[in-house]
Every structure is written in C-alpha cells, then in structure tokens.
N, C-alpha and C. Protein backbone atom coordinates (compact mmCIF):
# COMPACT_ATOMS: atom_id res chain seq x y z
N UNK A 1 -57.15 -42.03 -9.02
CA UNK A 1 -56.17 -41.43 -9.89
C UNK A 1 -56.54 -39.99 -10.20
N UNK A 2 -57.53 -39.54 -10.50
CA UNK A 2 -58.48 -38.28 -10.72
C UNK A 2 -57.98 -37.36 -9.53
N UNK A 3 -57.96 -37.79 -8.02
CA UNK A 3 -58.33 -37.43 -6.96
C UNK A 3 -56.73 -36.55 -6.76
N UNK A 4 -55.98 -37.50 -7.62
CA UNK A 4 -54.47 -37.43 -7.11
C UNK A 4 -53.94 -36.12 -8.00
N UNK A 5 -54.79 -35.92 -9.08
CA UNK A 5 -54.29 -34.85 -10.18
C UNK A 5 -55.15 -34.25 -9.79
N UNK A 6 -56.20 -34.05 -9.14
CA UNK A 6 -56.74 -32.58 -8.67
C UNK A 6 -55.89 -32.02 -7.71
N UNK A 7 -55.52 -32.75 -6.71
CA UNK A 7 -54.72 -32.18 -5.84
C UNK A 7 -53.63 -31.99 -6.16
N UNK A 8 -53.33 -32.27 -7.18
CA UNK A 8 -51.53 -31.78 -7.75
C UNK A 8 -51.89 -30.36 -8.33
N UNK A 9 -53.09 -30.39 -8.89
CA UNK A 9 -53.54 -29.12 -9.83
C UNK A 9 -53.69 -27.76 -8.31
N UNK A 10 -54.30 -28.51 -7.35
CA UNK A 10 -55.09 -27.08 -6.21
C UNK A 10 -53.63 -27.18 -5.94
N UNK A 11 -52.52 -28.07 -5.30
CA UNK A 11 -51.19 -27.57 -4.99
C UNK A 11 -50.69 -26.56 -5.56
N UNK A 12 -50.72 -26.88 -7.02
CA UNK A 12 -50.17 -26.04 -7.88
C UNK A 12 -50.47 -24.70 -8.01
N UNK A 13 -51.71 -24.32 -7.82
CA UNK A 13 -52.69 -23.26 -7.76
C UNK A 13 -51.91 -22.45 -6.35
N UNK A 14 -51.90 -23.14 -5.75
CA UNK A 14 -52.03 -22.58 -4.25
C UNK A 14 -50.36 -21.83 -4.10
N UNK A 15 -49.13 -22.70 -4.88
CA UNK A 15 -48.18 -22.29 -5.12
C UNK A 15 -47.55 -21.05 -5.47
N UNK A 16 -48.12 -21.13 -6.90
CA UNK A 16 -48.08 -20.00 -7.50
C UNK A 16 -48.86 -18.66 -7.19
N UNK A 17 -49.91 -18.55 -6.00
CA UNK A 17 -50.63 -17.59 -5.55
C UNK A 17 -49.31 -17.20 -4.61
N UNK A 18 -49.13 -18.13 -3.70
CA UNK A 18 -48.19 -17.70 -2.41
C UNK A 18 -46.95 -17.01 -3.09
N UNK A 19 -46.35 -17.49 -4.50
CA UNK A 19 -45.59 -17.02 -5.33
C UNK A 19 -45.75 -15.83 -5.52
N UNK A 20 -46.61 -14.96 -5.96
CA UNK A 20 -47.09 -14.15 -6.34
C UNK A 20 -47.06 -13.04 -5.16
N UNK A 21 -47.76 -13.40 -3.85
CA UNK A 21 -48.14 -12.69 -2.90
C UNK A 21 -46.44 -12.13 -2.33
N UNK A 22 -45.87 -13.08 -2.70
CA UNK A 22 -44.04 -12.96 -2.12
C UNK A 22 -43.50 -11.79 -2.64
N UNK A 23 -43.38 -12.02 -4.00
CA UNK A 23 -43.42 -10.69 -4.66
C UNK A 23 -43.64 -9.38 -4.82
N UNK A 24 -44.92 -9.86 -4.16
CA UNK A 24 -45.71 -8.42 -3.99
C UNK A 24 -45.06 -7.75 -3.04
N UNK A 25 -44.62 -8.37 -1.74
CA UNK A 25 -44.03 -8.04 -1.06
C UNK A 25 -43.06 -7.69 -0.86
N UNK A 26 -42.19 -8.30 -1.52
CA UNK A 26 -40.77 -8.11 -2.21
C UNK A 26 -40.37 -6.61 -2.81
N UNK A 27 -41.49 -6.43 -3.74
CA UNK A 27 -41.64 -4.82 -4.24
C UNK A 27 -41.81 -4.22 -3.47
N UNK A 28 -42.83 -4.40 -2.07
CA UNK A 28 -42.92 -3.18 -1.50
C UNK A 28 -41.64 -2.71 -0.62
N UNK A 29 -40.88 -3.87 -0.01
CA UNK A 29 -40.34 -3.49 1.33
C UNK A 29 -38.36 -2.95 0.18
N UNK A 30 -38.47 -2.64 -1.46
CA UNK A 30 -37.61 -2.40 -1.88
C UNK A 30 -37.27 -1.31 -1.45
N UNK A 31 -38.41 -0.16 -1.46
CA UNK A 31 -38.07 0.87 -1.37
C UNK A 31 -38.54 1.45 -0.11
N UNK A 32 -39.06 0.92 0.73
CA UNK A 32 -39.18 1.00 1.96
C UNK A 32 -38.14 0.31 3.30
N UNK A 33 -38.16 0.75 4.01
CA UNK A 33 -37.45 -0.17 5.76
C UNK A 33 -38.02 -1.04 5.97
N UNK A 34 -37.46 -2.07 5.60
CA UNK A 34 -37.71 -3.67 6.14
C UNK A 34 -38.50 -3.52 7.79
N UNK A 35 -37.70 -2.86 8.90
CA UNK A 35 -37.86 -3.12 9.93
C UNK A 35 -39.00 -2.15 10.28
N UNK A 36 -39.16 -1.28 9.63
CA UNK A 36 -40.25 0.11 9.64
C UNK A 36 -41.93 -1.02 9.69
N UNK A 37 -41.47 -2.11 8.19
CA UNK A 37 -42.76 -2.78 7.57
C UNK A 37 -43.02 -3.37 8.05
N UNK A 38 -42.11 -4.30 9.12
CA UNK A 38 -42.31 -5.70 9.53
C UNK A 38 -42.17 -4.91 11.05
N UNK A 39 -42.49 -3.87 11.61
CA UNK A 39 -42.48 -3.47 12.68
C UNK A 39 -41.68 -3.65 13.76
N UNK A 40 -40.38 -3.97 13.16
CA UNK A 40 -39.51 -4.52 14.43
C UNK A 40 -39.11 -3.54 15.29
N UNK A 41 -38.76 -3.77 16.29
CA UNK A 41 -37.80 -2.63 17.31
C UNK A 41 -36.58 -2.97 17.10
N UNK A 42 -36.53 -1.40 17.33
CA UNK A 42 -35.30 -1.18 16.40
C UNK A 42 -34.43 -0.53 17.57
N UNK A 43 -33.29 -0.89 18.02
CA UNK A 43 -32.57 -0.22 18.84
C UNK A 43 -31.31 0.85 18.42
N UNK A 44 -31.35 1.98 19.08
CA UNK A 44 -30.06 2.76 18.46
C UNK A 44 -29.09 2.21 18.44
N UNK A 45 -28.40 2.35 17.19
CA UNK A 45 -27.06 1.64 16.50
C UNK A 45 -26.63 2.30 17.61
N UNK A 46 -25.17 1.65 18.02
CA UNK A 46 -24.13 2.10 18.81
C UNK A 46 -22.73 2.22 17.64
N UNK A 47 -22.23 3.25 18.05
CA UNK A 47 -20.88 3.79 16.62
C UNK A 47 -20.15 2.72 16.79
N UNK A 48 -19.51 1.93 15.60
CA UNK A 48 -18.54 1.07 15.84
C UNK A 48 -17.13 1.72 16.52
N UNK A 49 -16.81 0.41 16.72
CA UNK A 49 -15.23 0.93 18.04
C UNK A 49 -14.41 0.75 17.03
N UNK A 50 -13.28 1.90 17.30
CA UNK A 50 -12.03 2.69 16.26
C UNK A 50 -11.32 1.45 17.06
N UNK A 51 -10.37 1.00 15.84
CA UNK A 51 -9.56 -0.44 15.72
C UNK A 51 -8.81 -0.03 16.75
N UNK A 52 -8.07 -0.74 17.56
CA UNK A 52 -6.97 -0.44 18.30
C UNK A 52 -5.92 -0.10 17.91
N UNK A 53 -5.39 -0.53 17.56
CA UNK A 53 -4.23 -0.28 16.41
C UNK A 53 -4.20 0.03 15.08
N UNK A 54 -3.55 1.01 14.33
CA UNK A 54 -3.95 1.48 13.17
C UNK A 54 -2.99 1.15 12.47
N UNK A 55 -2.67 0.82 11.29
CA UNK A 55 -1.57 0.63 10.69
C UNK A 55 -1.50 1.97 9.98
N UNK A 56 0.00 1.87 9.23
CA UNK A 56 0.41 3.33 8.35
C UNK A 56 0.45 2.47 7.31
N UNK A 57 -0.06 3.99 6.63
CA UNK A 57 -1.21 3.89 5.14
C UNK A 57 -1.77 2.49 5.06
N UNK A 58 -2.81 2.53 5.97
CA UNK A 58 -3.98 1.54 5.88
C UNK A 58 -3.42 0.24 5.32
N UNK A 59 -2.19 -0.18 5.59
CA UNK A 59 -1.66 -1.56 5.32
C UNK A 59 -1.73 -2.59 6.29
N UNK A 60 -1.93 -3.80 6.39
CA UNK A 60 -1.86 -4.68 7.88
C UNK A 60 -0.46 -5.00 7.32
N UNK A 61 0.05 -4.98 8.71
CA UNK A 61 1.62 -5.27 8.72
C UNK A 61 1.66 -6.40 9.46
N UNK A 62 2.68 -7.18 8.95
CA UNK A 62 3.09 -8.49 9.78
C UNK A 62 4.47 -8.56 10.02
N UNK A 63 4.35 -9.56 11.41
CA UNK A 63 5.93 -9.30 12.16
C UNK A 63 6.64 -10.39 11.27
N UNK A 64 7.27 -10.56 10.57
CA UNK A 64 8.35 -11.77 9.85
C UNK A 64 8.65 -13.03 11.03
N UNK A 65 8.91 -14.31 10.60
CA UNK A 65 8.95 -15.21 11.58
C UNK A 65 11.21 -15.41 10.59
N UNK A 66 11.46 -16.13 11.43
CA UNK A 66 13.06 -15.96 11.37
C UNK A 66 12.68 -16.93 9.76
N UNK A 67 12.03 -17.91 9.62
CA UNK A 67 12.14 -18.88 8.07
C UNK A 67 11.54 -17.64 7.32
N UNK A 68 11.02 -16.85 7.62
CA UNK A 68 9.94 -15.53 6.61
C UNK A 68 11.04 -14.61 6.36
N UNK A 69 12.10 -14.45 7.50
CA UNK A 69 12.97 -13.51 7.01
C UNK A 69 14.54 -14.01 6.24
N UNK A 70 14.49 -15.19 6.02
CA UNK A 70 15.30 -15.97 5.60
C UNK A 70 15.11 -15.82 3.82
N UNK A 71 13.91 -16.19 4.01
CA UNK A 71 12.86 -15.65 2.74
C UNK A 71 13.01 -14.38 1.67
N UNK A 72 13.11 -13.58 3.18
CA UNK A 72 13.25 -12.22 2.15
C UNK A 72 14.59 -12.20 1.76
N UNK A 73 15.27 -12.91 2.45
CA UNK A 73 16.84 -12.50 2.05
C UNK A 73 17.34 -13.09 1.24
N UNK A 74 16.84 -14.12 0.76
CA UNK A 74 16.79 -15.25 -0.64
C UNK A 74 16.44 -14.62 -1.52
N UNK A 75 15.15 -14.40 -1.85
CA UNK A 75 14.81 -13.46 -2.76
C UNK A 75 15.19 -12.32 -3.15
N UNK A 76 16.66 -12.05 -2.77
CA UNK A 76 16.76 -10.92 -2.66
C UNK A 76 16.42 -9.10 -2.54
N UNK A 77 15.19 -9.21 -1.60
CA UNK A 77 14.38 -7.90 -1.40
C UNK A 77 15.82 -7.55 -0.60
N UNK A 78 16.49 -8.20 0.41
CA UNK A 78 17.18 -7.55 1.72
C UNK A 78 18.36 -7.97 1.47
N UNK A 79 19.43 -7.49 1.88
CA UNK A 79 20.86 -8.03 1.67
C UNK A 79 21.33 -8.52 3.16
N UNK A 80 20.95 -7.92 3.91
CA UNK A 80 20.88 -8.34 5.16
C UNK A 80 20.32 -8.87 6.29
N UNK A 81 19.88 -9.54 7.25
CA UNK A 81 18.97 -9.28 7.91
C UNK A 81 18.79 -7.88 8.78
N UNK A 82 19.72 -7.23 9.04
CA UNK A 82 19.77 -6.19 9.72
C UNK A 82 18.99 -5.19 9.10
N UNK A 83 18.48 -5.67 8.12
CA UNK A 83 18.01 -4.33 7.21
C UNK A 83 16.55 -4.76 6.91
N UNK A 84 15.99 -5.67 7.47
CA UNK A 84 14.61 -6.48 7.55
C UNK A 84 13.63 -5.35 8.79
N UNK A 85 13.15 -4.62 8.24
CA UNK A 85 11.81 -4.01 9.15
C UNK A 85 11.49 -5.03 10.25
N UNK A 86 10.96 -4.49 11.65
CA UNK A 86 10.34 -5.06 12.59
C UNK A 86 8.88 -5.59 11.44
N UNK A 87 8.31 -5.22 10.90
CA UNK A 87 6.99 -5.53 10.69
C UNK A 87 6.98 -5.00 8.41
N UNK A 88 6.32 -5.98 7.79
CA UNK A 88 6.63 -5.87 6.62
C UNK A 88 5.18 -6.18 6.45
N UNK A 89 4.73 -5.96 4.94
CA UNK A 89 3.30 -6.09 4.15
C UNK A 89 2.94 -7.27 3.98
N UNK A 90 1.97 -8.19 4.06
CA UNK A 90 1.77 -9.45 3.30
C UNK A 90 2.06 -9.22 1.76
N UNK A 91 2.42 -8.61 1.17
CA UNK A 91 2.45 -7.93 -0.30
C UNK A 91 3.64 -8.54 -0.24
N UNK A 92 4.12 -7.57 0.30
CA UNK A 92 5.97 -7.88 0.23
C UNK A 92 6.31 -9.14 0.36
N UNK A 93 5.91 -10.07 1.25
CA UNK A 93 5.85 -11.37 1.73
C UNK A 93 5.74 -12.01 0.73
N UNK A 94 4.37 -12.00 0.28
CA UNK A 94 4.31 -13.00 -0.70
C UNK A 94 4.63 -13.04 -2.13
N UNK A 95 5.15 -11.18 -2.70
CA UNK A 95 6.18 -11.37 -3.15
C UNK A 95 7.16 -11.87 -3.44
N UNK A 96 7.88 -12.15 -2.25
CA UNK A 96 9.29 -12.68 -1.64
C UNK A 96 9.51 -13.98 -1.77
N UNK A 97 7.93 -14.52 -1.26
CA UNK A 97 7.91 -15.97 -1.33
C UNK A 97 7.63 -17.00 -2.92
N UNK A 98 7.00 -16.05 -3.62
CA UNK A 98 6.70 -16.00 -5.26
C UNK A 98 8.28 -16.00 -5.68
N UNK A 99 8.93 -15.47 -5.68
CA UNK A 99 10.16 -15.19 -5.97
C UNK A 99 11.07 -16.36 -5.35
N UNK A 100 10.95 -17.37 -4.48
CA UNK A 100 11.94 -17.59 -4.05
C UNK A 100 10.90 -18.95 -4.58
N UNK A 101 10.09 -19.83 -4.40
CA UNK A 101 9.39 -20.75 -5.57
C UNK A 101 9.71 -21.00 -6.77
N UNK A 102 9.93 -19.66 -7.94
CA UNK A 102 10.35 -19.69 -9.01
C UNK A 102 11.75 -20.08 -9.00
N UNK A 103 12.81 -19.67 -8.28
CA UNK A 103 14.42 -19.55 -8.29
C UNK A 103 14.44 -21.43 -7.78
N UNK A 104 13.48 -21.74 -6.84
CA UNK A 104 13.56 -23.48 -6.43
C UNK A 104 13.33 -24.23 -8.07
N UNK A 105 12.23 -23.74 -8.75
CA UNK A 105 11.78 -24.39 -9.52
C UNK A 105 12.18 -24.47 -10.59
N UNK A 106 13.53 -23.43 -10.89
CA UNK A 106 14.71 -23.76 -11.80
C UNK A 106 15.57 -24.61 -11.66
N UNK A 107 16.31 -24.45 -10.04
CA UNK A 107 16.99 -25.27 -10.02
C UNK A 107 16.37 -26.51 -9.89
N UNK A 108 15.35 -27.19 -9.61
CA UNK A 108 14.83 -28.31 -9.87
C UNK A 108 14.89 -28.52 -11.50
N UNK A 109 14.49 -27.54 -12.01
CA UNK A 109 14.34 -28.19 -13.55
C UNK A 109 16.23 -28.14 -14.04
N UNK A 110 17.15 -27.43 -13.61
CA UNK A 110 18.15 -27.82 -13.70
C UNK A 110 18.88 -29.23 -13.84
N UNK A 111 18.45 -29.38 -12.49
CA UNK A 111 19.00 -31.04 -11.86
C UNK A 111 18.49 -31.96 -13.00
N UNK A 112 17.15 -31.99 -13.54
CA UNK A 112 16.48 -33.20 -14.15
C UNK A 112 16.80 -33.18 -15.08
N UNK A 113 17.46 -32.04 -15.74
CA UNK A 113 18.14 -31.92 -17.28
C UNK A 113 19.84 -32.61 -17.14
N UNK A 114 20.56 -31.84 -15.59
CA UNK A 114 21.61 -32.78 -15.50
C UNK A 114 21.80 -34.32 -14.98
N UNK A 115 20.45 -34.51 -14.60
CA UNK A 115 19.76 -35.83 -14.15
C UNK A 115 19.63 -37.12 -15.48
N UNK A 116 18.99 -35.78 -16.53
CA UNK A 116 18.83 -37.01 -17.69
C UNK A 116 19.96 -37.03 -18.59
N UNK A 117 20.83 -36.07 -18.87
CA UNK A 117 21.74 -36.44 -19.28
C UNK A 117 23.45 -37.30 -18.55
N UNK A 118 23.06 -37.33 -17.57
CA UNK A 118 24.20 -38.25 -16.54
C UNK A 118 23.66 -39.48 -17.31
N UNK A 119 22.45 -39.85 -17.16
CA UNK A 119 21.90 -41.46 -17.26
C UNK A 119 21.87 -41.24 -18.56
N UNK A 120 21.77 -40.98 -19.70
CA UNK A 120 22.48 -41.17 -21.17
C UNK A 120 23.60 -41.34 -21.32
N UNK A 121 24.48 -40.48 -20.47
CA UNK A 121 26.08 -41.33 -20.58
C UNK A 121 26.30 -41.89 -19.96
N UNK A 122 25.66 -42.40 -18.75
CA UNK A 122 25.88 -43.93 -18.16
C UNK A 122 25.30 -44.91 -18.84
N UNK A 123 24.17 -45.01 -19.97
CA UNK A 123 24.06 -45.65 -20.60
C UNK A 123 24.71 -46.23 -22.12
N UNK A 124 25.34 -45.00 -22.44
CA UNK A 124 26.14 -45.14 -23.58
C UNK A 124 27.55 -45.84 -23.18
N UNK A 125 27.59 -45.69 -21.83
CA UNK A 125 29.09 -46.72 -21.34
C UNK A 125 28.40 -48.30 -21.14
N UNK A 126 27.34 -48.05 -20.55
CA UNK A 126 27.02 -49.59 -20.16
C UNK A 126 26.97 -50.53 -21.76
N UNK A 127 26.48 -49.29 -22.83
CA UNK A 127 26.67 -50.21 -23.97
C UNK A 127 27.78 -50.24 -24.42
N UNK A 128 28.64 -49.66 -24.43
CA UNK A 128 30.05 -50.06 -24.72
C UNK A 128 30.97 -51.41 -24.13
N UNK A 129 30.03 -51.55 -23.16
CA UNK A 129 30.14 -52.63 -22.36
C UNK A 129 30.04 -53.76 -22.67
N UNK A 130 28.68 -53.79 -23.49
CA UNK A 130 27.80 -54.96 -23.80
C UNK A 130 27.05 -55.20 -22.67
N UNK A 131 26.59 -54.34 -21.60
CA UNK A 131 26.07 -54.64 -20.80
C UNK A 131 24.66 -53.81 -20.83
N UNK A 132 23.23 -55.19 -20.95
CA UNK A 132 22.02 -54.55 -20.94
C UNK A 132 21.11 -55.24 -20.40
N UNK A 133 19.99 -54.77 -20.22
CA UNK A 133 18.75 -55.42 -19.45
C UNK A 133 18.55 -56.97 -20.01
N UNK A 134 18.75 -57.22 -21.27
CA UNK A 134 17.97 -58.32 -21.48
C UNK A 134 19.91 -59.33 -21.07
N UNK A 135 20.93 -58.93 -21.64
CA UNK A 135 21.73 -60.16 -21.05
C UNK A 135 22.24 -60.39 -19.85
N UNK A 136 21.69 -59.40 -18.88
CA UNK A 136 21.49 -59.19 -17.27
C UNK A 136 20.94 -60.29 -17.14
N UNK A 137 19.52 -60.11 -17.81
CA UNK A 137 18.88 -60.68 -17.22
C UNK A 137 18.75 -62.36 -17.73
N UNK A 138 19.08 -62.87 -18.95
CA UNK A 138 19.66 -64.04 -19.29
C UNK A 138 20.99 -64.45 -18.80
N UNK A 139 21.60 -63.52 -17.99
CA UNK A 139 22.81 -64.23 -17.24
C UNK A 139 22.47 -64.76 -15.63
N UNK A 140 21.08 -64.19 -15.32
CA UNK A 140 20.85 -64.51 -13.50
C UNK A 140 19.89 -65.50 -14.02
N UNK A 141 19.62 -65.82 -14.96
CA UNK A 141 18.22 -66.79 -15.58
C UNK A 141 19.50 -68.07 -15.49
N UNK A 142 20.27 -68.11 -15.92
CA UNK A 142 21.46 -68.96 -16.35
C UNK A 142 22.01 -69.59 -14.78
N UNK A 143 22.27 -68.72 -13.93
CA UNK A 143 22.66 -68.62 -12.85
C UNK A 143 21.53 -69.46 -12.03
N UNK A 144 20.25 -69.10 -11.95
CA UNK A 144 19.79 -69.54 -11.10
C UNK A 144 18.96 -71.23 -11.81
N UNK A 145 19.63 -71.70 -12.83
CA UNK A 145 19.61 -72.80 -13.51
C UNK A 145 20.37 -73.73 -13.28
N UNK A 146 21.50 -73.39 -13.05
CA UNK A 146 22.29 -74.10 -12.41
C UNK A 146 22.81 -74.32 -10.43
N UNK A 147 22.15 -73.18 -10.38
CA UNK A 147 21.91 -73.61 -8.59
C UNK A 147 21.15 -74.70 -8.20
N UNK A 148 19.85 -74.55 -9.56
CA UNK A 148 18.87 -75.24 -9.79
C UNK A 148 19.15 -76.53 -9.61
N UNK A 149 19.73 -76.95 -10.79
CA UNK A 149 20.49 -78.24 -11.16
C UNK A 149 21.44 -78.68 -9.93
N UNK A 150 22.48 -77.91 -9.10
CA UNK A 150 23.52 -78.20 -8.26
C UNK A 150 22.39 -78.50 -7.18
N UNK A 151 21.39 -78.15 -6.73
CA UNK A 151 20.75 -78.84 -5.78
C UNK A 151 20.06 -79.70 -5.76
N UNK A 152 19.41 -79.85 -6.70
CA UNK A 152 18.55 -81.15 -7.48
C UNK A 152 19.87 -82.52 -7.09
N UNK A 153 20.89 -82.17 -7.70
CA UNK A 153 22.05 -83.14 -8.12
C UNK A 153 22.28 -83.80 -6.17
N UNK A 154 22.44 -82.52 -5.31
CA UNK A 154 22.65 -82.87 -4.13
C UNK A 154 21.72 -83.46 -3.14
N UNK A 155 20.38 -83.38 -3.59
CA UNK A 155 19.39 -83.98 -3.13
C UNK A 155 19.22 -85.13 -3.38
C-alpha cells in the first residue's frame, strides 16, 4: 500500500516538472519563430493564386434556381421575373426567403383562428340539436345491445 502512494507521489512529481518545463517553452517560442526554434525547413511560401473569378464589390453572387426566383417574386423584392438579375446576393435571398416564411406563417395562423371558430359554430348547432358525445355514444351502446340480444335470440 506504501509502495502504491510513493509512486503516485514520484508520478506526481514527475508531472508537474514536465508541466513546468512546457511552459518554459511555451514562453520562449512566444516571441520567437516556432520553425526558426524547432529548426524546421522552411520552404519559400509561394504567393497565393488570385481567385478566378471576382465578384463586384466583394459580394459572392448566386445564380437563382426558378423555386428561388419564384421566391423573390412572392416576397415582393421583384414584380416580375423579367426584372430578376442573372445572379443576386445570398443577402437578398435570404431576405426574400425570411419574408416569404413570415407572410406563410400568418396565413397559417389565419386558418387556425378561422379553423377554431368554424368548429364553435358547428358545435353550437350540434347543440341545438341535442346532439353530443355522450348521447352518441349511449345511442351506439343501445344499438349494439340489441344486435346483441337479436343474435343471441337467433342462435
């Protein structure tokens, strides 16, 4: 047991040295070239290659797909398609598409308002009726009591 906590203790020791030594190192290569310290070869950078294509004013432009330009014309950015750029901003896009989400998500909340009030006045007729869940359902209870009975009787 002794044997087992010395060696947890020299682990420990040995840890926190290598800890230490990391550091040290750490500081030096801050303000120095990593590759200078650690002696690597170092090959001349080659200039990166000028993009092929450049966009105007540094925007990436995208070509519209026919549902993307359907899009814009919903949202009303375009009145036409004829008047839809070969190539438009993801900005604009998702603009367009923000805009045309919100205008769905009215008329959804529309419907469920004329949704819940249809079924309040179909329910206010069914009670005028006298017609409801529970004597529905004590009239097929009734019903299937006497099928009950009419086959019993025929058997």
């Amino acid at each position: 047991m002794g044997s087992l906590r010395g060696l947890h203790l020299v682990a420990g020791n040995y840890f926190r040295l290598c800890e230490r030594d990391a550091f040290s190192f750490l500081r030096l290569t801050r303000n120095s070239d990593l590759k200078r310290m650690n002696r690597f070869c170092t090959k001349p950078q080659e200039s990166p290659k000028a993009p092929s294509h450049t966009y105007r004013h540094r925007v990436p432009l995208h070509k519209p797909t026919d549902w993307e330009r359907k899009i814009l014309i919903w949202s009303g950015r375009f009145k036409k398609e004829d008047e839809i750029p070969e190539t438009v901003s993801f900005d604009m896009l998702h603009a367009a598409k923000n805009k045309v989400r919100v205008k769905i998500s009215y008329v959804m909340m529309a419907l469920t308002v004329a949704g819940c009030i249809l079924m309040v006045i179909e329910g206010k007729k069914a009670a005028k009726r006298h017609e409801s869940l529970t004597s529905l359902n004590l009239e097929k209870k009734a019903r299937l009591r006497e099928e009950a009975a009419m086959k019993a009787k025929t058997e």
